[in-house]
PDB file of N, CA and C in Angstrom:
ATOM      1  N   UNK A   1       0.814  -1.191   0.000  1.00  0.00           N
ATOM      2  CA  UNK A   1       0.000   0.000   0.000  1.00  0.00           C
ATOM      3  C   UNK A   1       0.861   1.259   0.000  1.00  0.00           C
ATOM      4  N   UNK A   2       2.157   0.751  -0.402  1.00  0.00           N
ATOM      5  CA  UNK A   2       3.134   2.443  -0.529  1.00  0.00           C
ATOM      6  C   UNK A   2       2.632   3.288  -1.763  1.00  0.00           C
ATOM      7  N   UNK A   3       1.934   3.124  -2.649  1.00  0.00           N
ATOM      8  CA  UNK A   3       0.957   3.929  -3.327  1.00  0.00           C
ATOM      9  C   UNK A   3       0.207   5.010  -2.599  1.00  0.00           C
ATOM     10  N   UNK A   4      -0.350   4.940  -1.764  1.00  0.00           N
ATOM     11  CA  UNK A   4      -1.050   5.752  -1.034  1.00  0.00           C
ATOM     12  C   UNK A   4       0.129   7.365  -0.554  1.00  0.00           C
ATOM     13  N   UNK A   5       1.389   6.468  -0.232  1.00  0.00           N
ATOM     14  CA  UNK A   5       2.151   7.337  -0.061  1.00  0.00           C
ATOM     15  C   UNK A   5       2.670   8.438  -0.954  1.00  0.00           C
ATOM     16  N   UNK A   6       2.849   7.551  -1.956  1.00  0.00           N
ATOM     17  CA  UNK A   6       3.125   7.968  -3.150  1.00  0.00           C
ATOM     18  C   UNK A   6       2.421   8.866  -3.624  1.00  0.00           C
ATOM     19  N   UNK A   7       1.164   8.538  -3.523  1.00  0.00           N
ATOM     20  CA  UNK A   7       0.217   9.701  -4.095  1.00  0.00           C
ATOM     21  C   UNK A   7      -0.233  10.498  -3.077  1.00  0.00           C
ATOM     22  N   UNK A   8       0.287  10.488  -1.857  1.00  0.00           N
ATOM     23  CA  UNK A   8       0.383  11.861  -1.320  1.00  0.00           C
ATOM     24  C   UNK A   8       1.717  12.934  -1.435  1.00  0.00           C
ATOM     25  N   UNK A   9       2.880  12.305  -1.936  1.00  0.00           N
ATOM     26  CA  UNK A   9       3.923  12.543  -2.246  1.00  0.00           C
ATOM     27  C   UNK A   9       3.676  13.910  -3.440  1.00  0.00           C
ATOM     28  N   UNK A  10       3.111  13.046  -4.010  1.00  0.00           N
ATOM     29  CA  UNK A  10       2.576  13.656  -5.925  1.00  0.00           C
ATOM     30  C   UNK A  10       1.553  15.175  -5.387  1.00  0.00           C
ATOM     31  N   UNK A  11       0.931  15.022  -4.182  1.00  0.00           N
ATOM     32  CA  UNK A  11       0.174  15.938  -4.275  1.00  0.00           C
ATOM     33  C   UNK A  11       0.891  17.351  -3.017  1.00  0.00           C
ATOM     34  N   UNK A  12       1.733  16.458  -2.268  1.00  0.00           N
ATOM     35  CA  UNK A  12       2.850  17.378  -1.615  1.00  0.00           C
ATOM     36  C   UNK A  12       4.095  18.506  -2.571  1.00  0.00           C
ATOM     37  N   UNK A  13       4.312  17.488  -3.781  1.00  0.00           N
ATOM     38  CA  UNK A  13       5.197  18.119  -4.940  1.00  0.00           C
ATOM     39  C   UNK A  13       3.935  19.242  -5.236  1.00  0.00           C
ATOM     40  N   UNK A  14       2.795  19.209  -5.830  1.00  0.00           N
ATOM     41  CA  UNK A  14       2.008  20.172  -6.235  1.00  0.00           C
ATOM     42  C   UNK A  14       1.569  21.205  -5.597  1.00  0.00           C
ATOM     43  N   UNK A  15       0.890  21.549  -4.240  1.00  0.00           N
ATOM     44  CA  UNK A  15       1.152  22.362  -3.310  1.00  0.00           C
ATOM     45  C   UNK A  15       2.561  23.175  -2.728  1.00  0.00           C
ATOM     46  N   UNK A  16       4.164  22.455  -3.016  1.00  0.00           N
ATOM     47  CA  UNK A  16       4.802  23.240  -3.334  1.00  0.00           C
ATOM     48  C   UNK A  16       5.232  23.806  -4.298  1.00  0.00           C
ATOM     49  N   UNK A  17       4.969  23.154  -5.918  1.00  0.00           N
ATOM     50  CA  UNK A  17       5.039  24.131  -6.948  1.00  0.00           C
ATOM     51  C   UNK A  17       3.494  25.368  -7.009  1.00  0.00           C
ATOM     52  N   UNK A  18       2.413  25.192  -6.088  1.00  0.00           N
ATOM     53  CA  UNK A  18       1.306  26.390  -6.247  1.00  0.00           C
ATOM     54  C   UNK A  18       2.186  27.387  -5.022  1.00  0.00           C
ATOM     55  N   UNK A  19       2.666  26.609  -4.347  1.00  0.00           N
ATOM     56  CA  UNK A  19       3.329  28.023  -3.039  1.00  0.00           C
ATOM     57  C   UNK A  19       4.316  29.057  -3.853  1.00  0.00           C
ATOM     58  N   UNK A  20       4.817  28.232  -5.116  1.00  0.00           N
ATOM     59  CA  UNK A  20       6.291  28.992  -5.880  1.00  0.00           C
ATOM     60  C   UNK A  20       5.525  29.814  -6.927  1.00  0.00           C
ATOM     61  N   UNK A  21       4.451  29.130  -7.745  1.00  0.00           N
ATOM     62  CA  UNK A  21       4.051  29.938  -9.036  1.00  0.00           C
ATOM     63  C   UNK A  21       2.886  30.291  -8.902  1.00  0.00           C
ATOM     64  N   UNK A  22       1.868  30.275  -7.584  1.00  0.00           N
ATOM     65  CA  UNK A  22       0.463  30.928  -7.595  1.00  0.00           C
ATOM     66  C   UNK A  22      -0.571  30.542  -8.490  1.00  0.00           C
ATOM     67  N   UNK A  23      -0.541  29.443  -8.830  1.00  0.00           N
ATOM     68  CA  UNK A  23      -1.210  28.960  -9.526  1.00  0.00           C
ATOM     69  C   UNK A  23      -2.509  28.866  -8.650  1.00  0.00           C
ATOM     70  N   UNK A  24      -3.757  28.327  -9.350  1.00  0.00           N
ATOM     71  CA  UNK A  24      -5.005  28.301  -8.581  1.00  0.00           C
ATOM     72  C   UNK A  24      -5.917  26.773  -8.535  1.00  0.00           C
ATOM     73  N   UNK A  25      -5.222  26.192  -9.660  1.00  0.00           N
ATOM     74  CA  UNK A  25      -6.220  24.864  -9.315  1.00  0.00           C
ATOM     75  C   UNK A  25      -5.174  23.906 -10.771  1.00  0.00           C
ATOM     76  N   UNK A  26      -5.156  22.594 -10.131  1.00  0.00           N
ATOM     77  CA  UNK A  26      -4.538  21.943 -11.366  1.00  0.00           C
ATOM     78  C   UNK A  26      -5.787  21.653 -12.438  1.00  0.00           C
ATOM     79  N   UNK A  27      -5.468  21.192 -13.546  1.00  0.00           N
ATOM     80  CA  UNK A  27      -6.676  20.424 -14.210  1.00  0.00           C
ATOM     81  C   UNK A  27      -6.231  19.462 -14.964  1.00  0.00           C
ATOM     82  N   UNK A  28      -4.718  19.089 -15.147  1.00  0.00           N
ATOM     83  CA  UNK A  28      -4.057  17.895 -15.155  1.00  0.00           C
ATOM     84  C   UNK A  28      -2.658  17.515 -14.845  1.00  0.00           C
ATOM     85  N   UNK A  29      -2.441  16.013 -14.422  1.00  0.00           N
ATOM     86  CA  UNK A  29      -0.927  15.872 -13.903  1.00  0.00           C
ATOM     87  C   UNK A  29      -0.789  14.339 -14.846  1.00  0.00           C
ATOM     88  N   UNK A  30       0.330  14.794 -14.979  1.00  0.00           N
ATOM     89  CA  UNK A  30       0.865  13.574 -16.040  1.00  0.00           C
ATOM     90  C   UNK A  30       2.010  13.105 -15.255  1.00  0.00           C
ATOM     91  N   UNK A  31       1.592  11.723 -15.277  1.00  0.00           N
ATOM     92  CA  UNK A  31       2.761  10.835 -14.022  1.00  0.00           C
ATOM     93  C   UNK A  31       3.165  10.066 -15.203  1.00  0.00           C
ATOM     94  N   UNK A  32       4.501   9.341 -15.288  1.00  0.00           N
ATOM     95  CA  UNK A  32       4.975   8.416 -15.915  1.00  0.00           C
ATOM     96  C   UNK A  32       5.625   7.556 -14.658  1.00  0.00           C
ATOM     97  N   UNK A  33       4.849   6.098 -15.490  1.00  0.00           N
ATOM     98  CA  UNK A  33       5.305   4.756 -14.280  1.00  0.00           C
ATOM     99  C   UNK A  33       5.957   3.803 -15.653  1.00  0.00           C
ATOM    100  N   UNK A  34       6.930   3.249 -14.639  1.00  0.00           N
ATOM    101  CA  UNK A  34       7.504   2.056 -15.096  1.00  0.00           C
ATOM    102  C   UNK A  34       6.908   0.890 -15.369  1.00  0.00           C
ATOM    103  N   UNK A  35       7.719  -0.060 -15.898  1.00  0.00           N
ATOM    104  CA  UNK A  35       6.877  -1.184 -15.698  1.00  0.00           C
ATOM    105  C   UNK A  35       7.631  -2.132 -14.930  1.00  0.00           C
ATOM    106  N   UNK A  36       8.715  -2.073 -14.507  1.00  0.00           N
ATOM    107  CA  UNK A  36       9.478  -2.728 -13.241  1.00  0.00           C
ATOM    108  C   UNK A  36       9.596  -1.651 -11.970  1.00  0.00           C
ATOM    109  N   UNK A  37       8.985  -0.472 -11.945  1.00  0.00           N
ATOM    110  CA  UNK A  37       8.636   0.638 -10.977  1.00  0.00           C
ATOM    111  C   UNK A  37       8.032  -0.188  -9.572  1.00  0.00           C
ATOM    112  N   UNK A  38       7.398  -1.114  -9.494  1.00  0.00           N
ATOM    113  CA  UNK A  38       6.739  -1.735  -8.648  1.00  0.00           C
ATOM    114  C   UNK A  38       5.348  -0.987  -7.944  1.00  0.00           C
ATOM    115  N   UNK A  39       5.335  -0.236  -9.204  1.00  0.00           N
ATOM    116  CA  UNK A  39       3.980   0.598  -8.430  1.00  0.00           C
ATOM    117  C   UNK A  39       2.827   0.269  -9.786  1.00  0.00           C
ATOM    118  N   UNK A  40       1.733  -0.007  -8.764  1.00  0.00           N
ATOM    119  CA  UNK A  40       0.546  -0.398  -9.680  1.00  0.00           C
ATOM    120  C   UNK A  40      -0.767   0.797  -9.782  1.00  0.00           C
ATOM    121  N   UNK A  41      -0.344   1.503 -11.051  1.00  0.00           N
ATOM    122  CA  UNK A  41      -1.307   2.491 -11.494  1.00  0.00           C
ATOM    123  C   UNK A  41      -2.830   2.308 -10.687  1.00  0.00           C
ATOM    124  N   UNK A  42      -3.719   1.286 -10.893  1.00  0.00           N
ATOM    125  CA  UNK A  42      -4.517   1.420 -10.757  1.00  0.00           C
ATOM    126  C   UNK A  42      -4.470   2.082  -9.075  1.00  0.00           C
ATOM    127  N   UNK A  43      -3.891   1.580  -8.438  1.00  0.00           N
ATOM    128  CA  UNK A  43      -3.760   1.697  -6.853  1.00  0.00           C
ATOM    129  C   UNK A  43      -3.520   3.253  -6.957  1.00  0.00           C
ATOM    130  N   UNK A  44      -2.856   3.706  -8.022  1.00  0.00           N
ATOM    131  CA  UNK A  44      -2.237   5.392  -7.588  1.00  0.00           C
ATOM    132  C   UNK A  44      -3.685   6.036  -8.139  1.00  0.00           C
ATOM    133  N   UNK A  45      -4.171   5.738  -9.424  1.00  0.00           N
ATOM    134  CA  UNK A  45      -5.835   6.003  -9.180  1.00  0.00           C
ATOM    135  C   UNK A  45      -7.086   6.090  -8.549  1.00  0.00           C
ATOM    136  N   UNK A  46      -6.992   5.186  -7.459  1.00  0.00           N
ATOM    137  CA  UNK A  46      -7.938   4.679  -6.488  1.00  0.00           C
ATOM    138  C   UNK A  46      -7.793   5.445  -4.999  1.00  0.00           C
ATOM    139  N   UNK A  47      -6.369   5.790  -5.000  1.00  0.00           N
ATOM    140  CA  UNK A  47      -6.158   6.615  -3.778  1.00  0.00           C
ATOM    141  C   UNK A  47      -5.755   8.283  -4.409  1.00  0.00           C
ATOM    142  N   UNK A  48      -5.625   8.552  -5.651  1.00  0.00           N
ATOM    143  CA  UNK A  48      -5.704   9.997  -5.971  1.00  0.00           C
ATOM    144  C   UNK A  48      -6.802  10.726  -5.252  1.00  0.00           C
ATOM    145  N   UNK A  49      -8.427  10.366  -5.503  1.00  0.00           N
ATOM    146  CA  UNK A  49      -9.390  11.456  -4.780  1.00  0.00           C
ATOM    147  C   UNK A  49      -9.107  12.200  -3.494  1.00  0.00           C
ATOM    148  N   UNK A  50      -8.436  10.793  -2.629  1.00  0.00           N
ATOM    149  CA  UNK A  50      -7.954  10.924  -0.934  1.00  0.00           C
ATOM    150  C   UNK A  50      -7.038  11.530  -0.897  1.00  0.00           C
ATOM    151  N   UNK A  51      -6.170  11.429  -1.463  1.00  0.00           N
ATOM    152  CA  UNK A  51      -4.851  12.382  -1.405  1.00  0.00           C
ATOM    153  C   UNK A  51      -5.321  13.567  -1.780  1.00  0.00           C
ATOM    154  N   UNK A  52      -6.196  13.924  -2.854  1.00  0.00           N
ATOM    155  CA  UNK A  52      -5.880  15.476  -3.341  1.00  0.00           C
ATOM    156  C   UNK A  52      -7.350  16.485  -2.508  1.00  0.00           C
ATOM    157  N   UNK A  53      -7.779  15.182  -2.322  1.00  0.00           N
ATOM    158  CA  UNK A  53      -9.212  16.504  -1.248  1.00  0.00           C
ATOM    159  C   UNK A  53      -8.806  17.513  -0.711  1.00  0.00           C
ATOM    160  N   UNK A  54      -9.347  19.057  -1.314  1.00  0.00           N
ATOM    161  CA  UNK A  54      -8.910  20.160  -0.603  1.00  0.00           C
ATOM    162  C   UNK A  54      -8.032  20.587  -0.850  1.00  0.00           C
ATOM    163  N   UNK A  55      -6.977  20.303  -2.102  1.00  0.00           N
ATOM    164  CA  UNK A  55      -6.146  20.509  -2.602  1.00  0.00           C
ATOM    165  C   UNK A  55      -6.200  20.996  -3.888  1.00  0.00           C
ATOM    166  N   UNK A  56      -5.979  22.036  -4.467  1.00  0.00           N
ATOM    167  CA  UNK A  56      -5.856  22.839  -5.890  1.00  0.00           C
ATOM    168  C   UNK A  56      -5.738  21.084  -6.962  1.00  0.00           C
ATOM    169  N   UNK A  57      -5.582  20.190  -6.701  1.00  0.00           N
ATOM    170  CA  UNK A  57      -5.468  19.120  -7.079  1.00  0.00           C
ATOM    171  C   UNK A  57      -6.500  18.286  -7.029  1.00  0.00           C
ATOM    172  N   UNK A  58      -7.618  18.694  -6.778  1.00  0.00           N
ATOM    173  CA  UNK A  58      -9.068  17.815  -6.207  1.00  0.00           C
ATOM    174  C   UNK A  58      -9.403  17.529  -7.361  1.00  0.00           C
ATOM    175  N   UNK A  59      -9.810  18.428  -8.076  1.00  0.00           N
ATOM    176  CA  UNK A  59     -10.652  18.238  -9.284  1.00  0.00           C
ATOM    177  C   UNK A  59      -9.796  17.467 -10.987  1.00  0.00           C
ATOM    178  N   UNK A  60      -8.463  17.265 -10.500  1.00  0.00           N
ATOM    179  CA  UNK A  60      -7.757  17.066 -11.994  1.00  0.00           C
ATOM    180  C   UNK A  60      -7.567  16.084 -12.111  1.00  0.00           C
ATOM    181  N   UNK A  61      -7.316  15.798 -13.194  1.00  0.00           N
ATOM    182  CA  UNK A  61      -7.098  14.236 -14.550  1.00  0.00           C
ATOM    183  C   UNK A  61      -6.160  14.290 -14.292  1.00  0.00           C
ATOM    184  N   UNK A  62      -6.322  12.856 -13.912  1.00  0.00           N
ATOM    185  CA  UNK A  62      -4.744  12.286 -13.632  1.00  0.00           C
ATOM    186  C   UNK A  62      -4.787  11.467 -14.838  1.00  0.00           C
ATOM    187  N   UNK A  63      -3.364  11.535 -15.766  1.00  0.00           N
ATOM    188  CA  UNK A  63      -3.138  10.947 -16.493  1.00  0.00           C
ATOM    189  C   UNK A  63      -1.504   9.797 -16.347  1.00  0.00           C
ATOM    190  N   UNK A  64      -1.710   8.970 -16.440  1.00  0.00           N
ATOM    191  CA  UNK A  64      -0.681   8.000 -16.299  1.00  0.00           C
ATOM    192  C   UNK A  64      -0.414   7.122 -17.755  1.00  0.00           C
ATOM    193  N   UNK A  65       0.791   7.713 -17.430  1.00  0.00           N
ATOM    194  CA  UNK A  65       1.758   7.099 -18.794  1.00  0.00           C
ATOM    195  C   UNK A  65       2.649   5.861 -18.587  1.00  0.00           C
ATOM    196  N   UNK A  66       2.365   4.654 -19.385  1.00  0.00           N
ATOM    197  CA  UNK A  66       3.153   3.808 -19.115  1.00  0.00           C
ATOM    198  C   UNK A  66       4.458   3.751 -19.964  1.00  0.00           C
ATOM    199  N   UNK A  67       5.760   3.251 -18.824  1.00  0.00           N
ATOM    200  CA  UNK A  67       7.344   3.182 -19.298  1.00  0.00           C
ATOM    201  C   UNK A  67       7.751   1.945 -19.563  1.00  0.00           C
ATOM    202  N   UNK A  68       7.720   1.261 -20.891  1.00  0.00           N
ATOM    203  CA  UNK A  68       8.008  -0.244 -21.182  1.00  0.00           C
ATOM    204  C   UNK A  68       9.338  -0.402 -20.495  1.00  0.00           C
ATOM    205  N   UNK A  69       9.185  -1.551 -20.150  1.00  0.00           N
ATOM    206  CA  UNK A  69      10.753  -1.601 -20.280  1.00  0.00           C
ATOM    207  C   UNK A  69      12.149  -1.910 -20.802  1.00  0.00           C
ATOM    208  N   UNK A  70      13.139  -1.758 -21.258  1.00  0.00           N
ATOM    209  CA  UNK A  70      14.036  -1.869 -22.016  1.00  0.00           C
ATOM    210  C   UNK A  70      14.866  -2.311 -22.073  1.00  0.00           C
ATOM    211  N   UNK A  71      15.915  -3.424 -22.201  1.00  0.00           N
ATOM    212  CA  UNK A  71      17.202  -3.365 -21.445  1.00  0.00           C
ATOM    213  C   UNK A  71      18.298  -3.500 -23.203  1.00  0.00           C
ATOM    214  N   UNK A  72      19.730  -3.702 -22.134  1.00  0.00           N
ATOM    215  CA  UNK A  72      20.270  -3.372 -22.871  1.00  0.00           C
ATOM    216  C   UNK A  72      21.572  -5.028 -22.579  1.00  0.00           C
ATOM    217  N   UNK A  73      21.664  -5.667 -23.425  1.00  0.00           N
ATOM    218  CA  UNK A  73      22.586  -6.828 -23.575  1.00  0.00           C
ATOM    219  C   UNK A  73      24.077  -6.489 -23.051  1.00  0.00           C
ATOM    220  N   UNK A  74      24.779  -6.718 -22.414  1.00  0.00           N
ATOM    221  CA  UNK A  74      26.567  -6.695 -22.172  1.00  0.00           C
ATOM    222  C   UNK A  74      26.986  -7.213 -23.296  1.00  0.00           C
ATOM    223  N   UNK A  75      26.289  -8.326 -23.749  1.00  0.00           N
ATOM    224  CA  UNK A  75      27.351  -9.255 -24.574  1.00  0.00           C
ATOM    225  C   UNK A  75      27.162  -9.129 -26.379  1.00  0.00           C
ATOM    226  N   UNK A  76      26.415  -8.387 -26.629  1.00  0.00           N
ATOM    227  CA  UNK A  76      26.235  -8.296 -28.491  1.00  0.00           C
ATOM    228  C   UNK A  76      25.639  -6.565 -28.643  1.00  0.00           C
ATOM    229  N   UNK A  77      25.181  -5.993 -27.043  1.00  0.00           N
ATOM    230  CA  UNK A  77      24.838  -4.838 -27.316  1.00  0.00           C
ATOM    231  C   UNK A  77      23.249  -4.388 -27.795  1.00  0.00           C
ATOM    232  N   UNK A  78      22.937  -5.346 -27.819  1.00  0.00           N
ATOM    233  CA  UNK A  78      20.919  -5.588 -28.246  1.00  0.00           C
ATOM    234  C   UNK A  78      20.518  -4.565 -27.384  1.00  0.00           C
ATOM    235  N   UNK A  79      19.459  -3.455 -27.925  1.00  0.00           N
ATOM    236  CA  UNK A  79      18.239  -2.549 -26.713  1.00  0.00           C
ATOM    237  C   UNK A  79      17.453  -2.619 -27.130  1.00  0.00           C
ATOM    238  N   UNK A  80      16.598  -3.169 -26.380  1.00  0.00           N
ATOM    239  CA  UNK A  80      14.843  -2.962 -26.472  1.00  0.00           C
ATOM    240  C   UNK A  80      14.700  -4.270 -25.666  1.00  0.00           C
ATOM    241  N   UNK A  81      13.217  -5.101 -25.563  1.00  0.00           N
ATOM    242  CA  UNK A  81      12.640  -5.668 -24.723  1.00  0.00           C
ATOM    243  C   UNK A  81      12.705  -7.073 -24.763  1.00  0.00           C
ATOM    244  N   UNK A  82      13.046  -7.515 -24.007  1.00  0.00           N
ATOM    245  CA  UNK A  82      13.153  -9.001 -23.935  1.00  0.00           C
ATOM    246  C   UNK A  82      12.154 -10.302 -23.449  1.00  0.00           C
ATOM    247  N   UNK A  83      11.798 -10.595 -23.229  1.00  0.00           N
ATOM    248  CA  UNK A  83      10.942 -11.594 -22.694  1.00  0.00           C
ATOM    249  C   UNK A  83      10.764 -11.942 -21.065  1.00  0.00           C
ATOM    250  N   UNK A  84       9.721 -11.538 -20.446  1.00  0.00           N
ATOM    251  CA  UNK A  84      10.081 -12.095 -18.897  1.00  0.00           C
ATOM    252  C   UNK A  84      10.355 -12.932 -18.498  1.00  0.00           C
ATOM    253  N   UNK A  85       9.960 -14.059 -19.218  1.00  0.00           N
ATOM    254  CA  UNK A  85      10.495 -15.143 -18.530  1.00  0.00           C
ATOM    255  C   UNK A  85      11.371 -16.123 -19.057  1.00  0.00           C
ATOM    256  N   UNK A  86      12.090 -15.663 -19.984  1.00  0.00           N
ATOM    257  CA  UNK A  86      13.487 -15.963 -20.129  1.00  0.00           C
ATOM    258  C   UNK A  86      14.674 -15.360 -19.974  1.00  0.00           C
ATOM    259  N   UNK A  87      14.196 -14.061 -19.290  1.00  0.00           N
ATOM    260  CA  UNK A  87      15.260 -12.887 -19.141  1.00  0.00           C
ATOM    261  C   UNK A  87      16.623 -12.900 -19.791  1.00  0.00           C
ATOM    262  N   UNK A  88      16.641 -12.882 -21.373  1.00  0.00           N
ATOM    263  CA  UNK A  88      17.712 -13.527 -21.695  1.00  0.00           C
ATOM    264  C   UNK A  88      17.780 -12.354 -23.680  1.00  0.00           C
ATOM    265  N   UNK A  89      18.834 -12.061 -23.959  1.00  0.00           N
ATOM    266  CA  UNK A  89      18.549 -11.230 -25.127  1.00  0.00           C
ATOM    267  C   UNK A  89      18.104 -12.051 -25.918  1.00  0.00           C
ATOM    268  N   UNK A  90      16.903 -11.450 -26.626  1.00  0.00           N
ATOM    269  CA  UNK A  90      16.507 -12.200 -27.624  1.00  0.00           C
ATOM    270  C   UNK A  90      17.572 -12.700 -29.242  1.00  0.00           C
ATOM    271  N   UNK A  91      18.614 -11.559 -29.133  1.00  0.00           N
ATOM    272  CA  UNK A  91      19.403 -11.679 -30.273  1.00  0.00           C
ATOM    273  C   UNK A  91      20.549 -12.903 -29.915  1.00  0.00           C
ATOM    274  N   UNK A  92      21.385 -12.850 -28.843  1.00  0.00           N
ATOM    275  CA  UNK A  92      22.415 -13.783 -28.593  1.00  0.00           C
ATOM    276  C   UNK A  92      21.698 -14.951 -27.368  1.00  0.00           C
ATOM    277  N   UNK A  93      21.057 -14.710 -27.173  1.00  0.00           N
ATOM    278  CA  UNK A  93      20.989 -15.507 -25.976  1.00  0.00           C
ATOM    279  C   UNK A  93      21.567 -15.166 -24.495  1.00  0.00           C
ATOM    280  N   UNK A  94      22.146 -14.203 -24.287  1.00  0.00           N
ATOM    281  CA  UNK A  94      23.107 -14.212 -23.311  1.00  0.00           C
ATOM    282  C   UNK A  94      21.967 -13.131 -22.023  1.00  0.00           C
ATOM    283  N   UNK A  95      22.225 -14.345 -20.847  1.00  0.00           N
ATOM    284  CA  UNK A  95      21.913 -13.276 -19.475  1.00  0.00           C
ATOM    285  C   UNK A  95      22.366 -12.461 -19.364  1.00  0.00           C
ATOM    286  N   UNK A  96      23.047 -11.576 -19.531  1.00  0.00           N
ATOM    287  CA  UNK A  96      24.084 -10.362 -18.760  1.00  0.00           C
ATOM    288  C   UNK A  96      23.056  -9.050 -19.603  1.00  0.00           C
ATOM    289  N   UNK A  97      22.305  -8.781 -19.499  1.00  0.00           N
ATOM    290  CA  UNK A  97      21.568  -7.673 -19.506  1.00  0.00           C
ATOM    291  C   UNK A  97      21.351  -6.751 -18.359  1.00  0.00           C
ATOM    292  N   UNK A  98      20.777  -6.109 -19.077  1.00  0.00           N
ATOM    293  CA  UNK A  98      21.000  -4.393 -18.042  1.00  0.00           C
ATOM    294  C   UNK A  98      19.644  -3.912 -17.776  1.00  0.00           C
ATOM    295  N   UNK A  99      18.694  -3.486 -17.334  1.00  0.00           N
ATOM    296  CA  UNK A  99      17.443  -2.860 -17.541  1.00  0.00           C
ATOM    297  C   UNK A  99      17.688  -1.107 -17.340  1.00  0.00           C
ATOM    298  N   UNK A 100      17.193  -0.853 -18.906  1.00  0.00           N
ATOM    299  CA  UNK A 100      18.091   0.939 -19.296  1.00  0.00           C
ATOM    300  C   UNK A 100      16.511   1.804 -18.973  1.00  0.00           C
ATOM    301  N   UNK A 101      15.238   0.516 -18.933  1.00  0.00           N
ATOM    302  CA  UNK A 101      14.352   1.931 -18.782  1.00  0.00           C
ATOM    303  C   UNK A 101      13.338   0.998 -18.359  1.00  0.00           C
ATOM    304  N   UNK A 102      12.313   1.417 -17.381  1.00  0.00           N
ATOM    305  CA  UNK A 102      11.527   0.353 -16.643  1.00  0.00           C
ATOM    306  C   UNK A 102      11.262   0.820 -15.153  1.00  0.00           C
ATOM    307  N   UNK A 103      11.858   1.950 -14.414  1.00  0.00           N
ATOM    308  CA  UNK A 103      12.048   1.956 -13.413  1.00  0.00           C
ATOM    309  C   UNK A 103      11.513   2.972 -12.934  1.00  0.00           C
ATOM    310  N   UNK A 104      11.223   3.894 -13.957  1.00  0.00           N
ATOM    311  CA  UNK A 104      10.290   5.611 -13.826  1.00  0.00           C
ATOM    312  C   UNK A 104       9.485   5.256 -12.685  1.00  0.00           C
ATOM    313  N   UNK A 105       9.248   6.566 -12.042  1.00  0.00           N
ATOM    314  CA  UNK A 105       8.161   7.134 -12.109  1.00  0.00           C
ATOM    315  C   UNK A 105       7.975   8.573 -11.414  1.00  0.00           C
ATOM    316  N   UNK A 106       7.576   9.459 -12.227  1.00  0.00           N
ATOM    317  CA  UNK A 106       7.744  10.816 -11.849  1.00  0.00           C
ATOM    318  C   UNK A 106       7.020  11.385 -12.268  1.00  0.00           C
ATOM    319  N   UNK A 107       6.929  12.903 -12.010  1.00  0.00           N
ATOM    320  CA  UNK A 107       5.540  14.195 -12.211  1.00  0.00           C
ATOM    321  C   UNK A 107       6.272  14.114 -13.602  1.00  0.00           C
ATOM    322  N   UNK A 108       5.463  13.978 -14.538  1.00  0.00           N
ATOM    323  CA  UNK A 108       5.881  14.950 -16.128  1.00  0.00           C
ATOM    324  C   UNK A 108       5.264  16.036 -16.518  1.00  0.00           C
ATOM    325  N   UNK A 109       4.163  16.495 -16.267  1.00  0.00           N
ATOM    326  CA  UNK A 109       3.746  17.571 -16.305  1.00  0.00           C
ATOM    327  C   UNK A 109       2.553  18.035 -15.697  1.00  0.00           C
ATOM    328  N   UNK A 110       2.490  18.899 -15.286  1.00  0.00           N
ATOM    329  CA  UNK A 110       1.110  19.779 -14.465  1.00  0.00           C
ATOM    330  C   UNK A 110       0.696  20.750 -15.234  1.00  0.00           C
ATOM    331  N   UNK A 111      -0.765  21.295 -15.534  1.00  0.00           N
ATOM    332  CA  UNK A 111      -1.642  21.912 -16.542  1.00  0.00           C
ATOM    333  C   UNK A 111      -2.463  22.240 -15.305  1.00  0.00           C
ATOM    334  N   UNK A 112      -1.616  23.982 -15.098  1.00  0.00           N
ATOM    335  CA  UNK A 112      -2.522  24.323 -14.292  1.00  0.00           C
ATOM    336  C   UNK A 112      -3.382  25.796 -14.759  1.00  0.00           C
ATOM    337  N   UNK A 113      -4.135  26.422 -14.033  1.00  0.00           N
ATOM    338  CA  UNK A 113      -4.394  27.899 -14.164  1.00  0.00           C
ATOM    339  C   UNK A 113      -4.842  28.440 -12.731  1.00  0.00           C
TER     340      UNK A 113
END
């Protein structure tokens, strides 16, 4: 349930960017999650209302972007996505991979007035 945290986190970041730029109400936040992030969107959806009650953040679209994930081979140099459950490059065969993108998750943008 560290989601919950999380998405009070997300709405702590937003109340200090309205303290810096005076903004008056969001009307959207664009989160990007991983897909080895270990955080499950729907959960950051389900606890958004609770987190942002009373917050210039109550009323906005939350939009969530998903981050495939990517890795990258040691041994022939292959990037892009491999298979879960052979964790293994699809081009050489070889375990020694890297995971180069999969791990996001952060504010990407706020649409406020």
């Amino acid at each position: 349930m560290h989601e919950l945290a999380l998405t009070e986190g997300i709405i702590n970041i937003i109340n200090s960017q309205q303290e810096q730029e005076g903004f008056s109400r969001v009307l959207e936040i664009r989160l990007r999650v991983g897909e080895y992030s270990g955080i499950v969107p729907e959960c950051i959806r389900e606890f958004f209302p609770i987190a942002a009650k009373d917050s210039a953040a109550e009323k906005a679209e939350l939009v969530i972007e998903p981050v495939r994930a990517a890795f990258r081979c040691l041994d022939c140099g292959y990037e892009g996505e491999i298979e879960r459950k052979s964790a293994c490059c699809p081009v050489c065969g070889s375990t020694a991979v890297r995971l180069t993108a999969g791990r996001e998750f952060f504010v990407e943008s706020l649409k406020v007035e």
